[in-house]
N, C-alpha and C. Protein backbone atom coordinates (compact mmCIF):
# COMPACT_ATOMS: atom_id res chain seq x y z
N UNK A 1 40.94 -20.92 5.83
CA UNK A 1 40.95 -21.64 7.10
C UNK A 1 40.26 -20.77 8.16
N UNK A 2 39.28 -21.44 8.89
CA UNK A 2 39.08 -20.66 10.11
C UNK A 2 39.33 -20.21 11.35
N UNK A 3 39.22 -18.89 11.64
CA UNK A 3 40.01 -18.46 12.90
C UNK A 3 40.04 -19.87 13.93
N UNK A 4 39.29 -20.91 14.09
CA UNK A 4 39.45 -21.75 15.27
C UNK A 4 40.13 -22.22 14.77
N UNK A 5 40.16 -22.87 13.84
CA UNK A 5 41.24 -24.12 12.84
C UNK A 5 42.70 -23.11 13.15
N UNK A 6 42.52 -22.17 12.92
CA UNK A 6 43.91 -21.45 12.48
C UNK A 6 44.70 -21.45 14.41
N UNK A 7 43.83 -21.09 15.25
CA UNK A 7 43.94 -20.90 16.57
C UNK A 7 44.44 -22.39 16.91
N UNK A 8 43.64 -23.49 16.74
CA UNK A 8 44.00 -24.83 17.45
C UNK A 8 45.13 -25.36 16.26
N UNK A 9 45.40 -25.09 15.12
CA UNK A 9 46.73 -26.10 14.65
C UNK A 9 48.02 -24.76 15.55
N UNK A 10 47.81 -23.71 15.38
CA UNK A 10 49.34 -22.64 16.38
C UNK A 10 49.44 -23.19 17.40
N UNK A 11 48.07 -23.43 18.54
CA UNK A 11 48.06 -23.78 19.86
C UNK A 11 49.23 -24.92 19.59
N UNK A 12 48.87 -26.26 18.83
CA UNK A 12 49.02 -27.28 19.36
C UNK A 12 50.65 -27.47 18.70
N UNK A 13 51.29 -26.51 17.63
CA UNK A 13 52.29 -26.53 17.22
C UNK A 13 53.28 -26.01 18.49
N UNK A 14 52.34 -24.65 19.10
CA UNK A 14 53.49 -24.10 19.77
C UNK A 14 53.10 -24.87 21.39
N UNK A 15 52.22 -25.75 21.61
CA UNK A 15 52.25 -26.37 22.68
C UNK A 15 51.18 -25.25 23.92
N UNK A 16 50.58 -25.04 23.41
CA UNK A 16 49.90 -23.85 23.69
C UNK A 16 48.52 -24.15 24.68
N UNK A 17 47.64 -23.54 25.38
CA UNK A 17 46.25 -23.79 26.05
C UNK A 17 45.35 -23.03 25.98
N UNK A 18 44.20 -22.93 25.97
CA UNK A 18 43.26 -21.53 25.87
C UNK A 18 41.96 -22.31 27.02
N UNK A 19 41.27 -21.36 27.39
CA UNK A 19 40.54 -21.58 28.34
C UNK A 19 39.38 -20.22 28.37
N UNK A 20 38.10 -20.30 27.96
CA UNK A 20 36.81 -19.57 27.37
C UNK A 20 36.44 -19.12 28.66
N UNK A 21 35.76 -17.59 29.04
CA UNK A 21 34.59 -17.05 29.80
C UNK A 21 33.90 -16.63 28.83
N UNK A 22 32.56 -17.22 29.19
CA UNK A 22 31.61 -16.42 28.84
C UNK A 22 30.36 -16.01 29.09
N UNK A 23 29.78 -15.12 29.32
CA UNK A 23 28.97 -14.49 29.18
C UNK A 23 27.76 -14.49 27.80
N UNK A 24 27.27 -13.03 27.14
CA UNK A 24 26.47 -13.69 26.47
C UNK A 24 26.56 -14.56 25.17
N UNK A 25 27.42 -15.38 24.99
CA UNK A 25 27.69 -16.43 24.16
C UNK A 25 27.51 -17.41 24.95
N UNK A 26 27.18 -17.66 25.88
CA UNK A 26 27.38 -18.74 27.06
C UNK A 26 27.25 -20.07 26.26
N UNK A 27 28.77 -20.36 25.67
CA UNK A 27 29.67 -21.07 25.80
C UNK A 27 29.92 -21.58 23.95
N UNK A 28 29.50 -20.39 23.47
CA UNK A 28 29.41 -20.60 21.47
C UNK A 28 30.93 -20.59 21.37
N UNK A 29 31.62 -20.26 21.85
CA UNK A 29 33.46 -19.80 21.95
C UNK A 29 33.89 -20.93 21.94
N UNK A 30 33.73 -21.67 23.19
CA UNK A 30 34.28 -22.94 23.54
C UNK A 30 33.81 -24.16 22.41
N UNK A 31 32.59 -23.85 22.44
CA UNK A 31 31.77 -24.92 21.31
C UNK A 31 32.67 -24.88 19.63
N UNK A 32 32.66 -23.52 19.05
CA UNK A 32 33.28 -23.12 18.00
C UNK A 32 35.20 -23.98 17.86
N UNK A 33 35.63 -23.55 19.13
CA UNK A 33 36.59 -24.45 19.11
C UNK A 33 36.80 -25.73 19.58
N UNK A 34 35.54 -26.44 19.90
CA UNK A 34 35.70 -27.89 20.15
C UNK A 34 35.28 -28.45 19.37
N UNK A 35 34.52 -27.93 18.32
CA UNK A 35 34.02 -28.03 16.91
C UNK A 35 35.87 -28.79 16.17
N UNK A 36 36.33 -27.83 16.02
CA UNK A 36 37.89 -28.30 15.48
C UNK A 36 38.46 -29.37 15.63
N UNK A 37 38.94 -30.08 14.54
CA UNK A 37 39.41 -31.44 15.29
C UNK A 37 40.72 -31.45 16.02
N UNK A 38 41.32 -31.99 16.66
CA UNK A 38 42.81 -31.43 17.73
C UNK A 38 42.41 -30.74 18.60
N UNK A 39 40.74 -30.05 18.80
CA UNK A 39 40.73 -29.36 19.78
C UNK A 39 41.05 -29.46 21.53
N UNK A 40 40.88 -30.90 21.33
CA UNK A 40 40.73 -31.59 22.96
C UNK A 40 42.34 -31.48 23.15
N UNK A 41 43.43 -31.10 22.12
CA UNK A 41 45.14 -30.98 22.85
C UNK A 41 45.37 -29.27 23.14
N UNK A 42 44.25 -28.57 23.21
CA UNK A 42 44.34 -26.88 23.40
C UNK A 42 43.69 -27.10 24.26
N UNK A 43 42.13 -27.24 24.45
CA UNK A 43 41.11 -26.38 24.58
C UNK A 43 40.77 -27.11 26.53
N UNK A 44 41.28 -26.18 27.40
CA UNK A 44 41.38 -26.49 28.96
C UNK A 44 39.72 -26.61 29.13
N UNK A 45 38.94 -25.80 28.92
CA UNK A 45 37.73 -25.92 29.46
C UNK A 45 36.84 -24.36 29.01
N UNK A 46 35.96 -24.59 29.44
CA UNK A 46 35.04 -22.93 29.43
C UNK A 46 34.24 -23.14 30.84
N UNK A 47 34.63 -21.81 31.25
CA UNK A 47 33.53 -21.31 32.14
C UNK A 47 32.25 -20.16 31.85
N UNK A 48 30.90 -20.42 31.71
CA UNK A 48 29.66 -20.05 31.31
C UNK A 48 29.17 -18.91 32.93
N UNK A 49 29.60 -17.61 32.74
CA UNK A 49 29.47 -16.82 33.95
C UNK A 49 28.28 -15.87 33.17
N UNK A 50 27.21 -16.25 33.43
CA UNK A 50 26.28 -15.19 32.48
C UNK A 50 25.61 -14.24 33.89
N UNK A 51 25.95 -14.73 35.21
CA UNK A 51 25.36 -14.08 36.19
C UNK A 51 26.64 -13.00 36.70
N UNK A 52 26.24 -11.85 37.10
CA UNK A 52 27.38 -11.05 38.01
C UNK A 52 28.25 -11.95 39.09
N UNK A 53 27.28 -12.84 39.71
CA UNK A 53 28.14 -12.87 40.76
C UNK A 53 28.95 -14.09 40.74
N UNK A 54 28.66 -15.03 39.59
CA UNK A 54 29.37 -15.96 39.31
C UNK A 54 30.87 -15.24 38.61
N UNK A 55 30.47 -14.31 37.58
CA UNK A 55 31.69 -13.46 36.93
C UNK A 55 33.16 -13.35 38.71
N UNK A 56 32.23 -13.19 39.53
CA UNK A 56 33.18 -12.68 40.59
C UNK A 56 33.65 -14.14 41.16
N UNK A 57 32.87 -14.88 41.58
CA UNK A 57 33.11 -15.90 42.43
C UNK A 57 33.94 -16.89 41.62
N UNK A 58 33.62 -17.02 40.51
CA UNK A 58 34.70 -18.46 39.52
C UNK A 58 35.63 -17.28 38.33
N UNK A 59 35.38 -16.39 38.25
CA UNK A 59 36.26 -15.82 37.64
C UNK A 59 37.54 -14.40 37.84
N UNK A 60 37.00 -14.33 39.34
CA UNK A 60 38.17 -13.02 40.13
C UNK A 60 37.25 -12.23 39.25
N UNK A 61 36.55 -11.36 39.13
CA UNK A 61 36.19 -10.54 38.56
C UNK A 61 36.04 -9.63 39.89
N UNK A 62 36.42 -8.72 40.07
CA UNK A 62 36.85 -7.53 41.19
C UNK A 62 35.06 -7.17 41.55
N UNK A 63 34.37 -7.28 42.72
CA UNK A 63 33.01 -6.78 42.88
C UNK A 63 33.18 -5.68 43.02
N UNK A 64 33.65 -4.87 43.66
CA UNK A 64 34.14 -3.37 43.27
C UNK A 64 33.86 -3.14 41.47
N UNK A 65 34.29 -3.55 40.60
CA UNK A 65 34.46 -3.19 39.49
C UNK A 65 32.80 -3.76 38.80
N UNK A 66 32.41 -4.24 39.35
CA UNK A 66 30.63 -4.79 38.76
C UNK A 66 30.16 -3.88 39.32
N UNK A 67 30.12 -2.78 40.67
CA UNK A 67 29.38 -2.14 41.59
C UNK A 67 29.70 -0.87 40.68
N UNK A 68 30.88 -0.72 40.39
CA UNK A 68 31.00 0.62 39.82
C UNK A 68 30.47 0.58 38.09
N UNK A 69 31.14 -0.36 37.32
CA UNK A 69 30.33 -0.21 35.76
C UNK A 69 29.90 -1.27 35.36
N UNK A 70 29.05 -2.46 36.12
CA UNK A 70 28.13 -3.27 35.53
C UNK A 70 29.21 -4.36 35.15
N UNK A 71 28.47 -5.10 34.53
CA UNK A 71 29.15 -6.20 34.00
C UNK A 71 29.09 -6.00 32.35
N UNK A 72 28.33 -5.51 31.77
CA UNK A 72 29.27 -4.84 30.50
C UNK A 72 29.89 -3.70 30.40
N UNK A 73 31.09 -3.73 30.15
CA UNK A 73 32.47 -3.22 30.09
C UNK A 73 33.83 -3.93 29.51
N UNK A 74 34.36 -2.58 28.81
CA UNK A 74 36.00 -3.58 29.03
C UNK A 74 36.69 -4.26 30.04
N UNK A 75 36.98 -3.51 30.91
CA UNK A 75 37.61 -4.30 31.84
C UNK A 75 37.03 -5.29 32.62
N UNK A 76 35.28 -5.41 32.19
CA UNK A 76 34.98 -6.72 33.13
C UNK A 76 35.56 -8.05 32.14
N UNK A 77 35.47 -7.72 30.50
CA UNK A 77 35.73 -8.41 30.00
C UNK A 77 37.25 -9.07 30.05
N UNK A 78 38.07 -7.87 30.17
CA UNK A 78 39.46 -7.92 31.00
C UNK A 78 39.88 -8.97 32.02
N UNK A 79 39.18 -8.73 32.95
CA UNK A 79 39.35 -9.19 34.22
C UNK A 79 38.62 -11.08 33.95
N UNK A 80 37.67 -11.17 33.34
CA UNK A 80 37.11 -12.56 32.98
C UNK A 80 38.04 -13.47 32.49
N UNK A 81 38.75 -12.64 31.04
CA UNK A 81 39.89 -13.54 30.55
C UNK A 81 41.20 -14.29 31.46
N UNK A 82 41.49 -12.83 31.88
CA UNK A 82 42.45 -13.07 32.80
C UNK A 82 42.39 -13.84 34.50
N UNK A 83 40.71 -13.93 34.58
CA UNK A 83 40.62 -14.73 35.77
C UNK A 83 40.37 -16.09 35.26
N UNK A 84 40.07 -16.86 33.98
CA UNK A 84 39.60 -17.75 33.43
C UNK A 84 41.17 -18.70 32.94
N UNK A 85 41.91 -17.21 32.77
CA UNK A 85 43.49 -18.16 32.13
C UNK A 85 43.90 -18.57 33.71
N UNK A 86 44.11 -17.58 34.72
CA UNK A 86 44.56 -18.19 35.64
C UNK A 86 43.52 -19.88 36.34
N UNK A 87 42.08 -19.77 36.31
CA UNK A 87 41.61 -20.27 36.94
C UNK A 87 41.90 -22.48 36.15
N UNK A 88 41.96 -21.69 34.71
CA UNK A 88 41.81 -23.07 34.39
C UNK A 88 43.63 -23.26 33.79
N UNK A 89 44.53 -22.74 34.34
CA UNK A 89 45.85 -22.75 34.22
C UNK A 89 46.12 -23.01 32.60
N UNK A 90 45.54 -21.84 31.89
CA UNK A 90 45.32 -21.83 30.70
C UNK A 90 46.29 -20.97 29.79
N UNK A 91 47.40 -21.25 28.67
CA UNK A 91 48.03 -19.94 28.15
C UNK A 91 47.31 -18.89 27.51
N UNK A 92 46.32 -19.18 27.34
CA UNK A 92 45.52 -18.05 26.57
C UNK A 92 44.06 -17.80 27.49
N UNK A 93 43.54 -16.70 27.65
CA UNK A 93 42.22 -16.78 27.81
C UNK A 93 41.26 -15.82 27.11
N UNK A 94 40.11 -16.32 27.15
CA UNK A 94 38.89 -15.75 25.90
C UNK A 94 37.76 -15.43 27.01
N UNK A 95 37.19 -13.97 26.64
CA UNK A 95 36.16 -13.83 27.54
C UNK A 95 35.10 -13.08 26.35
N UNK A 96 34.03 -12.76 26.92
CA UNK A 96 32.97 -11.95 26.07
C UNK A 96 31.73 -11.49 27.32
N UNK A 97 31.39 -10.46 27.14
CA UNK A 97 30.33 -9.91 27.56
C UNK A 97 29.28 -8.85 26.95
N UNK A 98 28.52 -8.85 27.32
CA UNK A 98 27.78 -7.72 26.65
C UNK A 98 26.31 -8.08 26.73
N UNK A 99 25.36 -7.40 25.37
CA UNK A 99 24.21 -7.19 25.24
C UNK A 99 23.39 -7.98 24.12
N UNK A 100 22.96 -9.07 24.25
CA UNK A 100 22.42 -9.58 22.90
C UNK A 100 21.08 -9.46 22.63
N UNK A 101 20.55 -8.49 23.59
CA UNK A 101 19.47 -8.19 22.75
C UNK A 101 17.81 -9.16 23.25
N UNK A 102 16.98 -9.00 22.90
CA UNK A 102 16.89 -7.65 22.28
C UNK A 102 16.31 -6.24 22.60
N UNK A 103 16.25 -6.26 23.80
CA UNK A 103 16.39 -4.97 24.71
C UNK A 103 17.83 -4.37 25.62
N UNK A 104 17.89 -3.25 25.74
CA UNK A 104 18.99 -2.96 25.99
C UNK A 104 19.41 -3.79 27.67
N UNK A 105 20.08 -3.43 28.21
CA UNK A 105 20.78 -4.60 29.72
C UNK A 105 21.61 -3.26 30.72
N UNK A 106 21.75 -2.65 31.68
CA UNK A 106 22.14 -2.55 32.46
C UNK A 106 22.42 -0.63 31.64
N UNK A 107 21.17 -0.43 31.35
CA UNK A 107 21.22 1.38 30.36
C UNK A 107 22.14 1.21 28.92
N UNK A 108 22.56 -0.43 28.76
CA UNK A 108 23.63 -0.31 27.40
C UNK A 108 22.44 -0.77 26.53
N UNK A 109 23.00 -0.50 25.01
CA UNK A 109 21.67 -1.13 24.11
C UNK A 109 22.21 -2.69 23.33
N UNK A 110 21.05 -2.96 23.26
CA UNK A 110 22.01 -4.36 22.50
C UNK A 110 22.60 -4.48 21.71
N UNK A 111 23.74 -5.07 21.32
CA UNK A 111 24.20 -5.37 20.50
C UNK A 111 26.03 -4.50 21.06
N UNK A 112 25.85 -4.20 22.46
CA UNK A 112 27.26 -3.44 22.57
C UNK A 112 27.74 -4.89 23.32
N UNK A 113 28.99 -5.06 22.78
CA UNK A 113 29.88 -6.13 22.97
C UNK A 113 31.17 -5.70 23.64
N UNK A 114 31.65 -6.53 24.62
CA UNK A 114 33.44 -6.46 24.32
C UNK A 114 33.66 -8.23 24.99
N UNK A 115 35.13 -7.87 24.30
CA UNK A 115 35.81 -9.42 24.42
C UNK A 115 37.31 -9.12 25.04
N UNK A 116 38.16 -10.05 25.06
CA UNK A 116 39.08 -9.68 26.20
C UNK A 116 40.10 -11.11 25.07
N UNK A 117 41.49 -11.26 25.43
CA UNK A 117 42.10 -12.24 25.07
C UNK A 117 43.40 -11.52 25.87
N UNK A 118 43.40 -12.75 26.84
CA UNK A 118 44.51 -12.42 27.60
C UNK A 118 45.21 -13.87 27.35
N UNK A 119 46.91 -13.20 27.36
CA UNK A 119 47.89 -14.10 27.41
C UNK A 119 49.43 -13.70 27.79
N UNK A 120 50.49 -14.45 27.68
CA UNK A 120 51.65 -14.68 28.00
C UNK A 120 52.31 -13.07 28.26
N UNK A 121 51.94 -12.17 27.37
CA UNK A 121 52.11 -10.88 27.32
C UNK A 121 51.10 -9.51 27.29
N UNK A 122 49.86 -10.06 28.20
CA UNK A 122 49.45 -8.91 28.05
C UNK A 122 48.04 -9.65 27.82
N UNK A 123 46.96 -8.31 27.96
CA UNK A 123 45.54 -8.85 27.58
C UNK A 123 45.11 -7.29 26.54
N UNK A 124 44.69 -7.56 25.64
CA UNK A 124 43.58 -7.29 24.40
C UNK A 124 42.58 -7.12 24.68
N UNK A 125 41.55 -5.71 24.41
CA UNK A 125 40.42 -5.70 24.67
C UNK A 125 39.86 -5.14 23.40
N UNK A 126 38.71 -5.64 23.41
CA UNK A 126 37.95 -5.16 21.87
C UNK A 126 36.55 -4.60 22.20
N UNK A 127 35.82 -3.61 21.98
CA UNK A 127 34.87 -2.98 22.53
C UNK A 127 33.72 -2.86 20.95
N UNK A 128 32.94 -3.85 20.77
CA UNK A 128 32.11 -4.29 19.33
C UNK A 128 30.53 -3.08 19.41
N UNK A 129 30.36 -2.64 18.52
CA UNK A 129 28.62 -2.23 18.54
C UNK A 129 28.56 -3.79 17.38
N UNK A 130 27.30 -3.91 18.00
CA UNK A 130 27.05 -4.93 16.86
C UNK A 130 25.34 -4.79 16.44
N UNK A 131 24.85 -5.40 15.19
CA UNK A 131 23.64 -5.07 15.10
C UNK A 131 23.14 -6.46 14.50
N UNK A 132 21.64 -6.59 14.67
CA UNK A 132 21.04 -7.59 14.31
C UNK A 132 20.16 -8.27 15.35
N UNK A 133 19.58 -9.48 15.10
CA UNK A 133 18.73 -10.18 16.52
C UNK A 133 19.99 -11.01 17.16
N UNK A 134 19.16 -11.79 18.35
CA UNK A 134 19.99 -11.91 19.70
C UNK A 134 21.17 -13.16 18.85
N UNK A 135 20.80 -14.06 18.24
CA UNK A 135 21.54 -14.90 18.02
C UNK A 135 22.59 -14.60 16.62
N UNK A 136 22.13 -13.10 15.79
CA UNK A 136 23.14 -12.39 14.97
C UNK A 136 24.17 -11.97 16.01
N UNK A 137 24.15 -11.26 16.50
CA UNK A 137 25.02 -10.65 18.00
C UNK A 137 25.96 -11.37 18.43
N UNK A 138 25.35 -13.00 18.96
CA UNK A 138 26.27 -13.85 19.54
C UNK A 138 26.86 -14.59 18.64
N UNK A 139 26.64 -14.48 17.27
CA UNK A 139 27.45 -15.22 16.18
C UNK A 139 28.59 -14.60 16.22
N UNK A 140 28.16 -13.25 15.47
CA UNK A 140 29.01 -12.27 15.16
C UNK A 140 30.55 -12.37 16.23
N UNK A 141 29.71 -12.23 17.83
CA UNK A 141 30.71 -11.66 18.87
C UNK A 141 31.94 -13.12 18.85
N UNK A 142 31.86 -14.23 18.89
CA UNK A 142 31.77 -15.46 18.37
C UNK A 142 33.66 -14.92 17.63
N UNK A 143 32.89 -14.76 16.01
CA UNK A 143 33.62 -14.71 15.09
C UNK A 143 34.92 -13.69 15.49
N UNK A 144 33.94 -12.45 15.89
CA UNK A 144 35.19 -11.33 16.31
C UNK A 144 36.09 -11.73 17.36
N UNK A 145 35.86 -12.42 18.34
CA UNK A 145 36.54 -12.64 19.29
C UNK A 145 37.87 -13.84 18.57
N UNK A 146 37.35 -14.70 18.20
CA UNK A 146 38.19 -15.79 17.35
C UNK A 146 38.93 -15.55 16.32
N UNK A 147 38.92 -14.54 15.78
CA UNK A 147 39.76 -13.30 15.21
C UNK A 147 40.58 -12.84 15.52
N UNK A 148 40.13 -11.97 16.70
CA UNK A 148 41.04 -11.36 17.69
C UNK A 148 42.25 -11.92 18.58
N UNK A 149 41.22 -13.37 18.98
CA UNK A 149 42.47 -14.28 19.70
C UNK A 149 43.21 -14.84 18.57
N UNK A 150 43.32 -15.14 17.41
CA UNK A 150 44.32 -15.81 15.90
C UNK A 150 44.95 -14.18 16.20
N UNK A 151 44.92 -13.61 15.22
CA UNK A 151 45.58 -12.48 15.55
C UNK A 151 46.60 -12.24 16.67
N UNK A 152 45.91 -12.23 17.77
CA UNK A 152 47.37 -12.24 19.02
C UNK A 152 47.89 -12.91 19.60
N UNK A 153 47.32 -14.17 19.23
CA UNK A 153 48.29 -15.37 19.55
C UNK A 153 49.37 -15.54 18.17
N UNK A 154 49.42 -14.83 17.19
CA UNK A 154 50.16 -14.94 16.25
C UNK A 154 49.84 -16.10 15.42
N UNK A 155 48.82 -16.77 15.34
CA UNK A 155 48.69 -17.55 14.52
C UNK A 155 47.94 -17.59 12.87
N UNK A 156 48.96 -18.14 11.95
CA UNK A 156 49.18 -17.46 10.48
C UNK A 156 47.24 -17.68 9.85
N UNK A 157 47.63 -16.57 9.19
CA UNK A 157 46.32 -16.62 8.22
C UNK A 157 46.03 -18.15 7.57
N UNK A 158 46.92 -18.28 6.96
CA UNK A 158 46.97 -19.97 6.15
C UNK A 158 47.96 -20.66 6.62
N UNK A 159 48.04 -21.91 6.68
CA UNK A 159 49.14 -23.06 6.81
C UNK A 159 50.05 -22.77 5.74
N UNK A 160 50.73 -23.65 5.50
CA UNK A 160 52.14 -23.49 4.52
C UNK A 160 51.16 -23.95 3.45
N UNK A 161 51.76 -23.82 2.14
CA UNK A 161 50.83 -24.62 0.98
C UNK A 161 51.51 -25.66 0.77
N UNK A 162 50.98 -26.80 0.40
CA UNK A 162 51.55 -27.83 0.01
C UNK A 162 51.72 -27.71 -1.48
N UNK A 163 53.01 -28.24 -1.65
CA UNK A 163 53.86 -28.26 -2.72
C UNK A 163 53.10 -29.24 -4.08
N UNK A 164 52.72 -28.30 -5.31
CA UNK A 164 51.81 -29.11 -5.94
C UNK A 164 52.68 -29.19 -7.35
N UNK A 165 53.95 -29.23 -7.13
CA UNK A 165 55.27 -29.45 -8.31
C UNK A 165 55.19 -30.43 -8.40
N UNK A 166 54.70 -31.43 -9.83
CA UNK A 166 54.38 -33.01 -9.75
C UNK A 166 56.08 -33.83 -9.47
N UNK A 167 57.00 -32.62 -9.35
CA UNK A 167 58.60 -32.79 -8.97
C UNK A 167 58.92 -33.67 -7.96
N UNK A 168 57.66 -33.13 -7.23
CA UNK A 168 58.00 -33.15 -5.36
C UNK A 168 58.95 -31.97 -4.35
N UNK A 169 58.86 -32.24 -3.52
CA UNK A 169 59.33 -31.86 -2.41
C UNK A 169 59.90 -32.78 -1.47
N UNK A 170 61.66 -32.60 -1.24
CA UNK A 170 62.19 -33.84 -0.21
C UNK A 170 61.49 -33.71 1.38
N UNK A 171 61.17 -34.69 1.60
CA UNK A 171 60.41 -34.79 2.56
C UNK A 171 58.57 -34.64 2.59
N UNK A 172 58.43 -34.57 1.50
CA UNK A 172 56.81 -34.08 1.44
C UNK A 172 56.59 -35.37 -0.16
N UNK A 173 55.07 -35.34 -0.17
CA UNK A 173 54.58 -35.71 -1.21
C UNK A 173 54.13 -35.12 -2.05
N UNK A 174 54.14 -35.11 -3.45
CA UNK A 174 52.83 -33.99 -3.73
C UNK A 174 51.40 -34.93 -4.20
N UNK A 175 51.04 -33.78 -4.26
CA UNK A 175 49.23 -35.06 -4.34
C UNK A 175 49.34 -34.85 -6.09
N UNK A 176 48.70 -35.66 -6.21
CA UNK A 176 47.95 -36.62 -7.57
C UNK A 176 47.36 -35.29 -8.14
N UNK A 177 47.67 -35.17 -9.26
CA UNK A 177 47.47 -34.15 -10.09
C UNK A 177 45.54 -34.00 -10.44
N UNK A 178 45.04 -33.50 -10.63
CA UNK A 178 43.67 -33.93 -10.93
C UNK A 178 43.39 -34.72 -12.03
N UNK A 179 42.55 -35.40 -12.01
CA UNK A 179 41.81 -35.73 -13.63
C UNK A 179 41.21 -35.03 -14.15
N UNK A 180 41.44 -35.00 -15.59
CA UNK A 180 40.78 -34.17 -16.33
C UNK A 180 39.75 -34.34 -16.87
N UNK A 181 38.55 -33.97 -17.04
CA UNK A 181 37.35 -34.38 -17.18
C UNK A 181 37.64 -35.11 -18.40
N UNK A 182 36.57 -36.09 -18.42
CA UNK A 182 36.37 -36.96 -19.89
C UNK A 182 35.18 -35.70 -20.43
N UNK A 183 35.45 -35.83 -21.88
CA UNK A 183 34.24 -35.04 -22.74
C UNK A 183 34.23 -36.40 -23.85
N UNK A 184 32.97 -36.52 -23.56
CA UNK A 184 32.50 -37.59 -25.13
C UNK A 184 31.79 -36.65 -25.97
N UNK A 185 31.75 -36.47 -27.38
CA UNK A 185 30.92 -36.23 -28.39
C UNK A 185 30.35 -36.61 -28.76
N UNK A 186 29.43 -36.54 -29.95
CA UNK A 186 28.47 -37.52 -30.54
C UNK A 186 28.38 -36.73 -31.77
């Protein structure tokens, strides 16, 4: 199952919200999980801040903190999540920033990433080198981040398995055993 699948069936079990910044993915996060079906009972919105001063103006991102280390950094990535959960009254928030290449951005080289997943207890920061061309980078950052948020939102690697005892299970069905191939000879 995939980290979004795995992220939107927890969300929507535990009644849950998530709400995307992003930067250079501008907006593969949000897309990845609207991709999912159930996504529209999680997924609050994404905000696409690929400029500094939007990072500040729609996402609280501290201008003090862009003046002193740029807009790639942890804590800008920090500060994105956590201005993105508050902004779109979201339980979870997802941010990403960085370098995709394929020249380096602000003295960093491409492919340096971080992501942010802030929630109910706290915000997560993940600080990626990543390698490859611009749209390897933003896959990748993508995947890691959607990882990262399954992971700390606690949501399980796999669903429960369904019970395949042709017995059953009270309350459950089990599915139809397979067919077994026909073999003709001659």
């Amino acid at each position: 199952m995939s980290a979004s699948s795995r992220i939107v069936a927890h969300l929507t079990e535990t009644g849950q919200t998530l709400g995307c910044a992003e930067s250079l993915t501008a907006g593969l996060v949000a897309a990845a999980v609207a991709d999912t079906p159930g996504a529209s009972l999680v997924l609050r919105g994404g905000i696409v801040a690929y400029a500094a001063d939007v990072k500040v103006a729609l996402l609280g991102v501290p201008q003090e903190l862009v003046r002193r280390v740029g807009t790639v950094d942890p804590e800008v990535a920090r500060a994105m999540a956590e201005g993105v959960r508050r902004r779109l009254d979201a339980t979870w928030g997802l941010s990403t920033t960085g370098v995709a290449g394929p020249g380096p951005a602000e003295g960093k080289p491409a492919g340096t990433v971080h992501v942010a997943v802030a929630g109910p207890s706290g915000t997560v920061t993940r600080s990626l080198r990543l390698n490859g061309s611009r749209a390897q980078v933003r896959a990748a950052t993508v995947e890691a981040l959607l990882e990262l948020a399954a992971l700390t939102m606690g949501a399980p690697d796999q669903t429960a398995a369904t019970p395949t005892d042709p017995r059953g299970t009270v309350g459950t069905s089990a599915p139809a055993p397979p067919e077994s191939p026909t073999r003709t000879t001659t």
